[in-house]
Protein backbone atom coordinates (compact mmCIF):
# COMPACT_ATOMS: atom_id res chain seq x y z
CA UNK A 1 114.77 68.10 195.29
CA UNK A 2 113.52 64.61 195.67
CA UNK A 3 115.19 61.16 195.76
CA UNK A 4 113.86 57.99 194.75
CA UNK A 5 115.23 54.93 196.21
CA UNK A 6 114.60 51.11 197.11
CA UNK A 7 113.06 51.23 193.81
CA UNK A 8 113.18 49.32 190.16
CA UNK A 9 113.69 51.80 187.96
CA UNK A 10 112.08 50.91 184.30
CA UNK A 11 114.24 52.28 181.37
CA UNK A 12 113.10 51.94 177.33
CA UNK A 13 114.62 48.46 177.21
CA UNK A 14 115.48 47.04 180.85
CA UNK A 15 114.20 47.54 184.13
CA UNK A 16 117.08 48.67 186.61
CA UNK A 17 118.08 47.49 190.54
CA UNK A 18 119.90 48.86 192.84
CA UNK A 19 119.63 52.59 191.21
CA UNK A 20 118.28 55.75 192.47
CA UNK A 21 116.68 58.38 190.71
CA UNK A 22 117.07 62.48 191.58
CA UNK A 23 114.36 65.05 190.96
CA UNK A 24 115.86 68.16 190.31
CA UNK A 25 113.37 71.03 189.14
CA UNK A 26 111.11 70.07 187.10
CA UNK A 27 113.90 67.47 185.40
CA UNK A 28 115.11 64.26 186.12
CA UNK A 29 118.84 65.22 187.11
CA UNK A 30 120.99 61.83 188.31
CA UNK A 31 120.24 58.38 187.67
CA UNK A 32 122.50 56.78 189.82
CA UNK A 33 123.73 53.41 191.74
CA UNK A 34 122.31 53.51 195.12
CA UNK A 35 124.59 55.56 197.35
CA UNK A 36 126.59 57.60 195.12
CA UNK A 37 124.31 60.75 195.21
CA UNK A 38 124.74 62.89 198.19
CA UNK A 39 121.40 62.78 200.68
CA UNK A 40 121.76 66.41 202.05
CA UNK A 41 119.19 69.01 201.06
CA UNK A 42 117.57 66.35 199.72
CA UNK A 43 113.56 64.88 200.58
CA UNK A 44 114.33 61.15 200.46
CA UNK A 45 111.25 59.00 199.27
CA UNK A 46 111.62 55.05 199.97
CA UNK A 47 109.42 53.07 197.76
CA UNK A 48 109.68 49.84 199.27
CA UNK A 49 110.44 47.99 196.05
CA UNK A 50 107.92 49.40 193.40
CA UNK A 51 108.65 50.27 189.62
CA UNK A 52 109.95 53.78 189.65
CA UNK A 53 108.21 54.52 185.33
CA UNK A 54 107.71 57.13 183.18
CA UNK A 55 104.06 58.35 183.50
CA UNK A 56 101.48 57.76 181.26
CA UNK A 57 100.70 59.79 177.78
CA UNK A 58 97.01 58.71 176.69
CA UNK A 59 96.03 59.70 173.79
CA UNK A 60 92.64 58.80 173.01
CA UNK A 61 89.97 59.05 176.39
CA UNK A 62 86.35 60.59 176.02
CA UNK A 63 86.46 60.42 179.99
CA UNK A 64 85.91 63.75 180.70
CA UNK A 65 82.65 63.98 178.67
CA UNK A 66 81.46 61.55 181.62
CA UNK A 67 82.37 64.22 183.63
CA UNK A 68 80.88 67.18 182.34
CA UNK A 69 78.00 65.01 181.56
CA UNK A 70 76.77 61.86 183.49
CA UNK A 71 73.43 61.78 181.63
CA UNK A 72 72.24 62.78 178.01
CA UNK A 73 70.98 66.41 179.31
CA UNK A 74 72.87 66.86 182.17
CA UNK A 75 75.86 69.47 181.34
CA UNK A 76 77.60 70.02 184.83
CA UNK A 77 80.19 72.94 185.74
CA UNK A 78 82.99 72.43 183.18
CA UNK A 79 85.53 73.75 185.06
CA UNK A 80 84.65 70.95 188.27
CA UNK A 81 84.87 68.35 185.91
CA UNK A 82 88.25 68.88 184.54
CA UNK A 83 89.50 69.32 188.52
CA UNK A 84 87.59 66.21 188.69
CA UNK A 85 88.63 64.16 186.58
CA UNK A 86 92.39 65.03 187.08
CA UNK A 87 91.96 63.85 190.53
CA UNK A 88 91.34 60.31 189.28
CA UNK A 89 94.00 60.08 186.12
CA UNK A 90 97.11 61.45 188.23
CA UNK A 91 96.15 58.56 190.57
CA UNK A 92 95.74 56.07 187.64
CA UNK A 93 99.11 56.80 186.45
CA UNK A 94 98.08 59.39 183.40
CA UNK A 95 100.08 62.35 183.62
CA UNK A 96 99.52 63.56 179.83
CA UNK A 97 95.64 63.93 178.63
CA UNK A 98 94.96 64.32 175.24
CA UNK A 99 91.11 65.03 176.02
CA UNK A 100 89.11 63.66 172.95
CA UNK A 101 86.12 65.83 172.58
CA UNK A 102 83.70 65.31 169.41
CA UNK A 103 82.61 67.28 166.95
CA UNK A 104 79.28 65.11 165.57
CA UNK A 105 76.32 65.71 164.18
CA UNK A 106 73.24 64.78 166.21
CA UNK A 107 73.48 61.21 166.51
CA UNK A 108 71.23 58.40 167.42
CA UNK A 109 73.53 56.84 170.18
CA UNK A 110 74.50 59.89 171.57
CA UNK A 111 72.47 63.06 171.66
CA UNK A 112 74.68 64.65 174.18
CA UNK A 113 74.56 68.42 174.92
CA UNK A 114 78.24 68.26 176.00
CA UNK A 115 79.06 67.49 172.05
CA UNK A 116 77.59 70.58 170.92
CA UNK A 117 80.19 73.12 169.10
CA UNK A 118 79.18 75.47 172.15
CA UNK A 119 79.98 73.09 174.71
CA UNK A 120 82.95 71.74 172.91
CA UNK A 121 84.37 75.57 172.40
CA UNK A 122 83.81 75.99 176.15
CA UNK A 123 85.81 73.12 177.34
CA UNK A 124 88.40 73.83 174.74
CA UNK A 125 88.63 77.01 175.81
CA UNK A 126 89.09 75.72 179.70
CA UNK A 127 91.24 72.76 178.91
CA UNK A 128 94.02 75.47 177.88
CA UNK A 129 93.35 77.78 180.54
CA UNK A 130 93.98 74.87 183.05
CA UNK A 131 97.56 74.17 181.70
CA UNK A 132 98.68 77.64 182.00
CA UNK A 133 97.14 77.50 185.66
CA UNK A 134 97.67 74.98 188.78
CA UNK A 135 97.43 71.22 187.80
CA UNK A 136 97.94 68.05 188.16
CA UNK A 137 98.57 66.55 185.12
CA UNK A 138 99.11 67.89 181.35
CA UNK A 139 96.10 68.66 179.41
CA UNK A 140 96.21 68.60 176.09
CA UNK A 141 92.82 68.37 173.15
CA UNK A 142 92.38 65.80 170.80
CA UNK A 143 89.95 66.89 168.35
CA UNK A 144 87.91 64.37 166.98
CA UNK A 145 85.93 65.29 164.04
CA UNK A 146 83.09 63.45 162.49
CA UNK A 147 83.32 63.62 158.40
CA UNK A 148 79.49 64.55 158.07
CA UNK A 149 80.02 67.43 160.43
CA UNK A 150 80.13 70.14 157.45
CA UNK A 151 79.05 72.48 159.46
CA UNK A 152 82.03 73.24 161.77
CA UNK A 153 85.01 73.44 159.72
CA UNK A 154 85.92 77.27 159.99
CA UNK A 155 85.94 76.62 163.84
CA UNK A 156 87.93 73.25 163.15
CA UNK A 157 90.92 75.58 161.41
CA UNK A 158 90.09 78.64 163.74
CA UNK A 159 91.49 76.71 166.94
CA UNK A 160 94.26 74.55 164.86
CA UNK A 161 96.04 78.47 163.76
CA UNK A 162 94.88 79.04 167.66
CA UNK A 163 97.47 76.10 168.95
CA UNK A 164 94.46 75.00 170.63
CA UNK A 165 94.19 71.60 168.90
CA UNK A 166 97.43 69.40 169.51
CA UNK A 167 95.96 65.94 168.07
CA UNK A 168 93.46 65.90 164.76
CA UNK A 169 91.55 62.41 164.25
CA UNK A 170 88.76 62.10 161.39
CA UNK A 171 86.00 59.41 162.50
CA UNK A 172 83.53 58.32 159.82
CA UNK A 173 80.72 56.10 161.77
CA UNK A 174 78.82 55.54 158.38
CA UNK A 175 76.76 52.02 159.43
CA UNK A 176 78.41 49.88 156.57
CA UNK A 177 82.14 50.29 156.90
CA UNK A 178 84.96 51.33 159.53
CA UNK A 179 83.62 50.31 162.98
CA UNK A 180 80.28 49.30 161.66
CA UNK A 181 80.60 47.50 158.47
CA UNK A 182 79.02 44.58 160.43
CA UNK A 183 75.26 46.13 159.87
CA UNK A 184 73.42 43.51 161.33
CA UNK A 185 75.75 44.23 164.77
CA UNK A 186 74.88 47.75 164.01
CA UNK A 187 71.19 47.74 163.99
CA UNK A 188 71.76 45.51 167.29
CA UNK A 189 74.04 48.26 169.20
CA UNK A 190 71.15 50.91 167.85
CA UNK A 191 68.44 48.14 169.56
CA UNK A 192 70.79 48.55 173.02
CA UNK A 193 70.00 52.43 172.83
CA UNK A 194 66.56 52.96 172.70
CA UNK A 195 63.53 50.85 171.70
CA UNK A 196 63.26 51.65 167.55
CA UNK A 197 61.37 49.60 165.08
CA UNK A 198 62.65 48.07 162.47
CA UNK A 199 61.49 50.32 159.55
CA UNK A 200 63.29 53.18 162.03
CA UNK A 201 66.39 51.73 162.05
CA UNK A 202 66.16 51.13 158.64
CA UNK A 203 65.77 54.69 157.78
CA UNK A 204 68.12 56.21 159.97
CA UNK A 205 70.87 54.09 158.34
CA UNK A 206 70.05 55.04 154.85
CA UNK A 207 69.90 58.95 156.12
CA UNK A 208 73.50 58.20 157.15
CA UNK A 209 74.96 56.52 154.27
CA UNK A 210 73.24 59.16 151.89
CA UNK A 211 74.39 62.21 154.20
CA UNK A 212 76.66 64.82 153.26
CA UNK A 213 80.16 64.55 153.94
CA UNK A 214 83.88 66.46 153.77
CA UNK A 215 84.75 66.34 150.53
CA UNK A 216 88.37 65.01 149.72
CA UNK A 217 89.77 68.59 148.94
CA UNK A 218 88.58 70.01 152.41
CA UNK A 219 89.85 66.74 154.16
CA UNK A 220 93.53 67.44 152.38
CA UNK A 221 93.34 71.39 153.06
CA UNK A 222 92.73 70.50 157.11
CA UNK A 223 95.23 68.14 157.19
CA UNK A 224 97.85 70.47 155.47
CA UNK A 225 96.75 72.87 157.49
CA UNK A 226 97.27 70.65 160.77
CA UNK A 227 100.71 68.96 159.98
CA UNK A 228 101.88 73.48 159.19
CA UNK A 229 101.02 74.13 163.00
CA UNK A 230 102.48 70.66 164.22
CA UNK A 231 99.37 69.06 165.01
CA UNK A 232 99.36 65.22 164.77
CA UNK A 233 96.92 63.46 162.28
CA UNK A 234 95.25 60.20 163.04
CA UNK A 235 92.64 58.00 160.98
CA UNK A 236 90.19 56.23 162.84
CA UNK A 237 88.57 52.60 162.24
CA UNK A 238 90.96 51.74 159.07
CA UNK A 239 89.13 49.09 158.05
CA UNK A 240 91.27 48.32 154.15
CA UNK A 241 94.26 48.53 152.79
CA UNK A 242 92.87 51.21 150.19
CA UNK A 243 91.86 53.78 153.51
CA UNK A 244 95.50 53.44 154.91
CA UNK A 245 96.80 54.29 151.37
CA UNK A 246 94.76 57.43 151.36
CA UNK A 247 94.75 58.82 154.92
CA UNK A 248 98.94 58.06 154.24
CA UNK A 249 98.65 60.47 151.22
CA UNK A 250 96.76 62.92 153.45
CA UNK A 251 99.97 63.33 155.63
CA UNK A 252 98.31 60.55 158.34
CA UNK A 253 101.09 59.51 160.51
CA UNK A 254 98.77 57.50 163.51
CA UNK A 255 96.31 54.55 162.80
CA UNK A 256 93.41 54.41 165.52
CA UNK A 257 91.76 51.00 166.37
CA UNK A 258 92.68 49.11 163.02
CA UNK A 259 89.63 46.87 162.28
CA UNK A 260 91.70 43.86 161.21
CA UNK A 261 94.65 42.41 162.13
CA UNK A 262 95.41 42.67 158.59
CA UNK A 263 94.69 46.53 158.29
CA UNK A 264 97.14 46.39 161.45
CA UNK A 265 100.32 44.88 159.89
CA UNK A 266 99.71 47.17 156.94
CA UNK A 267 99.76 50.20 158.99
CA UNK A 268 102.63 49.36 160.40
CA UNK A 269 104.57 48.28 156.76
CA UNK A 270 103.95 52.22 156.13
CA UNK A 271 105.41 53.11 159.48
CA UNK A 272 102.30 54.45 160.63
CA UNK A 273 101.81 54.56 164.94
CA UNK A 274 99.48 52.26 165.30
CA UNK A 275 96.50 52.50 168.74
CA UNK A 276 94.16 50.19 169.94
CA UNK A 277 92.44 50.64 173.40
CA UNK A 278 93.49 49.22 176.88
CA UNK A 279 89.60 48.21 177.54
CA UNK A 280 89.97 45.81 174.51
CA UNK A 281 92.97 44.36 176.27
CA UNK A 282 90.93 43.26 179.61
CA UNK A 283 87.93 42.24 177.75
CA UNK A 284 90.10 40.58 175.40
CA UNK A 285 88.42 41.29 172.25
CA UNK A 286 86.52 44.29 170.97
CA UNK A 287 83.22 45.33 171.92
CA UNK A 288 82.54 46.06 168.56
CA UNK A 289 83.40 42.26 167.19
CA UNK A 290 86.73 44.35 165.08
CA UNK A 291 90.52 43.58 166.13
CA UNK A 292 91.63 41.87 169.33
CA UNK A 293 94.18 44.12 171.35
CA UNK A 294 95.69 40.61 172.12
CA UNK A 295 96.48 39.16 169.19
CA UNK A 296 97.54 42.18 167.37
CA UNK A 297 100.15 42.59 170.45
CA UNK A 298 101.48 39.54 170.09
CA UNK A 299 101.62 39.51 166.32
CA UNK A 300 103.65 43.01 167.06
CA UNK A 301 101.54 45.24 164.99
CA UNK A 302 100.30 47.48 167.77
CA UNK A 303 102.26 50.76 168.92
CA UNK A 304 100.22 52.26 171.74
CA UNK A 305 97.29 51.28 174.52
CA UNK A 306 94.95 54.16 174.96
CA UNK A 307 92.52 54.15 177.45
CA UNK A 308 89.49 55.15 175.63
CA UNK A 309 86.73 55.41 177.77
CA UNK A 310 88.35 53.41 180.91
CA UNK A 311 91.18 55.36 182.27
CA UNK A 312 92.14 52.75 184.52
CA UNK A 313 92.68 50.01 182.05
CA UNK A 314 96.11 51.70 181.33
CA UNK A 315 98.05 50.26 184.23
CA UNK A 316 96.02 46.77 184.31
CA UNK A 317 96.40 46.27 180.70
CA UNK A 318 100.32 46.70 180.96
CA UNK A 319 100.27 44.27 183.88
CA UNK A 320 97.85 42.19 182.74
CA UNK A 321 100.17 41.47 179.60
CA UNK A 322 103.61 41.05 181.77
CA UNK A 323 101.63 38.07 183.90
CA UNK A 324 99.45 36.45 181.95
CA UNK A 325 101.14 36.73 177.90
CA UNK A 326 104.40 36.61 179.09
CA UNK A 327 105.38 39.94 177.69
CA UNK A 328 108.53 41.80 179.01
CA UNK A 329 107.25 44.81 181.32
CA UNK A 330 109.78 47.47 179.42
CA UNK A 331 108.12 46.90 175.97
CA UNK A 332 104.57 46.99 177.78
CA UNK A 333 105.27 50.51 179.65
CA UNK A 334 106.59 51.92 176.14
CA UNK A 335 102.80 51.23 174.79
CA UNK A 336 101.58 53.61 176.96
CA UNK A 337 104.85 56.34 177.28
CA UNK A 338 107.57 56.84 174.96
CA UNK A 339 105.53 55.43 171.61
CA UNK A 340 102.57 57.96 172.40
CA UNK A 341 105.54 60.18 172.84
CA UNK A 342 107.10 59.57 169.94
CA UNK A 343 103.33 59.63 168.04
CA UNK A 344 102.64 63.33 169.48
CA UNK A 345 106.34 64.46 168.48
CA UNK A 346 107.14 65.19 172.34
CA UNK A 347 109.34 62.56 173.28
CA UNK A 348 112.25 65.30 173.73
CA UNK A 349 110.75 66.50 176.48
CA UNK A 350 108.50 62.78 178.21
CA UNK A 351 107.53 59.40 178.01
CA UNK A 352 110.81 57.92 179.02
CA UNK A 353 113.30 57.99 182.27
CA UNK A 354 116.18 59.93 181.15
CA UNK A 355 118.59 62.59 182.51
CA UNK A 356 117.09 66.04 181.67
CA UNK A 357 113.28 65.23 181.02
CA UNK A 358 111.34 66.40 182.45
CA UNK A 359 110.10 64.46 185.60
CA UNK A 360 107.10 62.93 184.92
CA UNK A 361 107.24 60.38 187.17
CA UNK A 362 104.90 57.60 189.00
CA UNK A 363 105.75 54.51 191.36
CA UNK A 364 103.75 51.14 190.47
CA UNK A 365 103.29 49.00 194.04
CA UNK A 366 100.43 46.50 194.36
CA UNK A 367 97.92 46.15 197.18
CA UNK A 368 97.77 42.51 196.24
CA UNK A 369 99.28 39.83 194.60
CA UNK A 370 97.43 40.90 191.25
CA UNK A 371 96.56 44.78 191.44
CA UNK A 372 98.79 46.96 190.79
CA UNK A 373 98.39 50.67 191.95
CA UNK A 374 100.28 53.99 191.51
CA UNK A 375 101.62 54.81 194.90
CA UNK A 376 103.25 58.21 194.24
CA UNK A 377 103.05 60.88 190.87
CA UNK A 378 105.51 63.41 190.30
CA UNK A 379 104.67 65.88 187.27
CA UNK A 380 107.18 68.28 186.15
CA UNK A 381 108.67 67.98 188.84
CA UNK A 382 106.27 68.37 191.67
CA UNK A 383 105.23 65.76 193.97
CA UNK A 384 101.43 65.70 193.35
CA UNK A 385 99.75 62.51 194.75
CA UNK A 386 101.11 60.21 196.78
CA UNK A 387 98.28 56.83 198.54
CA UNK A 388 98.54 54.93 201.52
CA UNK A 389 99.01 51.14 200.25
CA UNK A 390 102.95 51.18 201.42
CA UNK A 391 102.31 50.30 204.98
CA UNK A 392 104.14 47.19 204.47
CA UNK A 393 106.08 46.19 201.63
CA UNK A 394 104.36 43.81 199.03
CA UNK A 395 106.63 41.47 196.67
CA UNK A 396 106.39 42.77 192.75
């Protein structure tokens, strides 16, 4: 049993003093007034004054297709990367994964080997083997599945009926709509990957736009079949009013990266979740010239920071949003914790401080004035990382 104390404990709404927080199990048991739970039996932990939070439930992160594979053709030990890469989210304050692997066709920005259905089935396969084994954090899959990948859709159901599959997103990176209905931005990020001629470029986007695709049946069949085994359904790159009707009809419950902060509010009308990604936050804008994280935060039409492809931009996002917009710490931790909770339909069990969850917990301190850093990471229960930046305490 562990006790946290000399802490501020942050709660859905308010951020508590002078509280202390008990570690029973795997479950938080006590959240009490400093002093009024017994110390004996009990492994005290003094956190010199940092936020005692929920950890953090990211939903969207390609990160560990870095892992597996640094370069193109370079497919490293699978099972290394996912020890790997847990090593560096429990210390950035992730403590649920939802692993976003895609299932493309061959692509012109991306020919990776990892995102071949072998590959893919492979890490799948490992992802869930890891959570029924020693870990640090919760691993979960987010399938992400291109709509001109026709190819793959008996595998796509196989591992839904499997349980294997606990998020579902459909992408559709046509060059003339969603991400890339900019096409004169698109033939530029195509330019960035390799050196193509005109007339090239050219062609590849017509092959796209003219390529085969899911029809609208098979779209509503793997839905229905998704929401039947309680798998979450996101779009991807809404980009009008008429997509968010139809993804809606399709049983869609979670808008990813809205193009426009008019697509946004709309979402949001129809009580979808609504993502954009923490990397948009400290570049403030998009990469892609779509929605700024920002704005849509302060117009109140975003639900949920994921990291993307930049785990760390979690925990510098939040902060970066308390200090510099102004905006209240408790709303900013619930972007990355109980409304991903809420999104995934596992907010019974985490994404919030409460007696009897379970205790998913990590302590923000800061190494200096303007960087935060997770200090210590408890996941269900067990004390799994703790760093050395509380030699002396540092004012939050």
């Amino acid at each position: 049993m562990y006790l946290l104390t000399n802490g501020k404990i942050i709660l859905e709404d308010k951020v508590l003093d002078n509280q202390e927080l008990l570690i029973e199990s795997d479950r938080i048991a006590r959240i009490e007034e400093t002093g009024k739970i017994a110390r004996e039996g009990l492994e005290i932990i003094d956190v010199k004054g940092g936020y005692i939070a929920p950890g953090f439930i990211d939903i969207h992160s390609d990160y560990i297709e870095h892992m597996a594979s640094p370069r193109p053709s370079s497919v490293l030990d699978f099972r290394m990367a996912i020890r790997e890469v847990e090593k560096q989210l429990v210390n950035q304050g992730i403590t649920t994964m939802y692993h976003s692997l895609s299932l493309y066709k061959e692509s012109i920005f991306s020919p990776k080997a990892i995102r071949s259905s072998e590959n893919v089935k492979k890490l799948i396969d490992l992802i869930e083997k890891t959570e029924d084994s020693n870990r640090l954090i919760r691993h979960r899959f987010h399938a992400r599945y291109e709509l001109d990948n026709v190819d793959d859709v008996n595998y796509l159901l196989e591992y839904i009926r499997k349980r294997k599959i606990h998020l579902l997103s459909f992408m559709d990176h046509t060059p003339g709509q969603g991400q890339y209905r900019d096409l004169e931005l698109y033939r530029e990020t195509v330019r960035g990957y390799k050196n193509y001629s005109d007339e090239e470029i050219e062609q590849h986007i017509l092959d796209l736009q003219r390529a085969q695709k899911l029809d609208l049946e098979t779209m509503m069949y793997i839905a229905q079949t998704a929401i039947e085994h309680q798998v979450a359904l996101a779009s991807h790159d809404d980009d009008s009013l008429e997509k968010l009707d139809l993804v809606q009809k399709m049983g869609t419950s979670i808008s990813e990266f809205p193009i426009t902060l008019e697509v946004a509010k709309k979402a949001k009308e129809k009580k979808m979740h609504t993502v954009a990604g923490a990397p948009n936050v400290l570049l403030k804008g998009s990469h892609s010239g779509n929605l700024s994280a920002i704005e849509a935060i302060e117009e109140g039409c975003i639900d949920i920071l994921c990291s993307d492809y930049y785990p760390a931009s979690l925990l510098h996002a939040l902060f970066l949003l308390h200090h510099k917009y102004n905006k209240d710490l408790p709303s900013m931790l619930r972007l990355v914790t109980i409304n991903p909770a809420k999104a995934l339909g596992i907010d019974h069990e985490t994404g919030s401080l409460a007696e009897g969850k379970k205790a998913d917990i990590i302590v923000i301190g800061k190494v200096e004035s303007d960087y935060p850093t997770i200090n210590y990471v408890f996941v269900d229960g067990n004390f799994v990382s703790q760093l050395n930046y509380l030699q002396k305490k540092i004012a939050m």
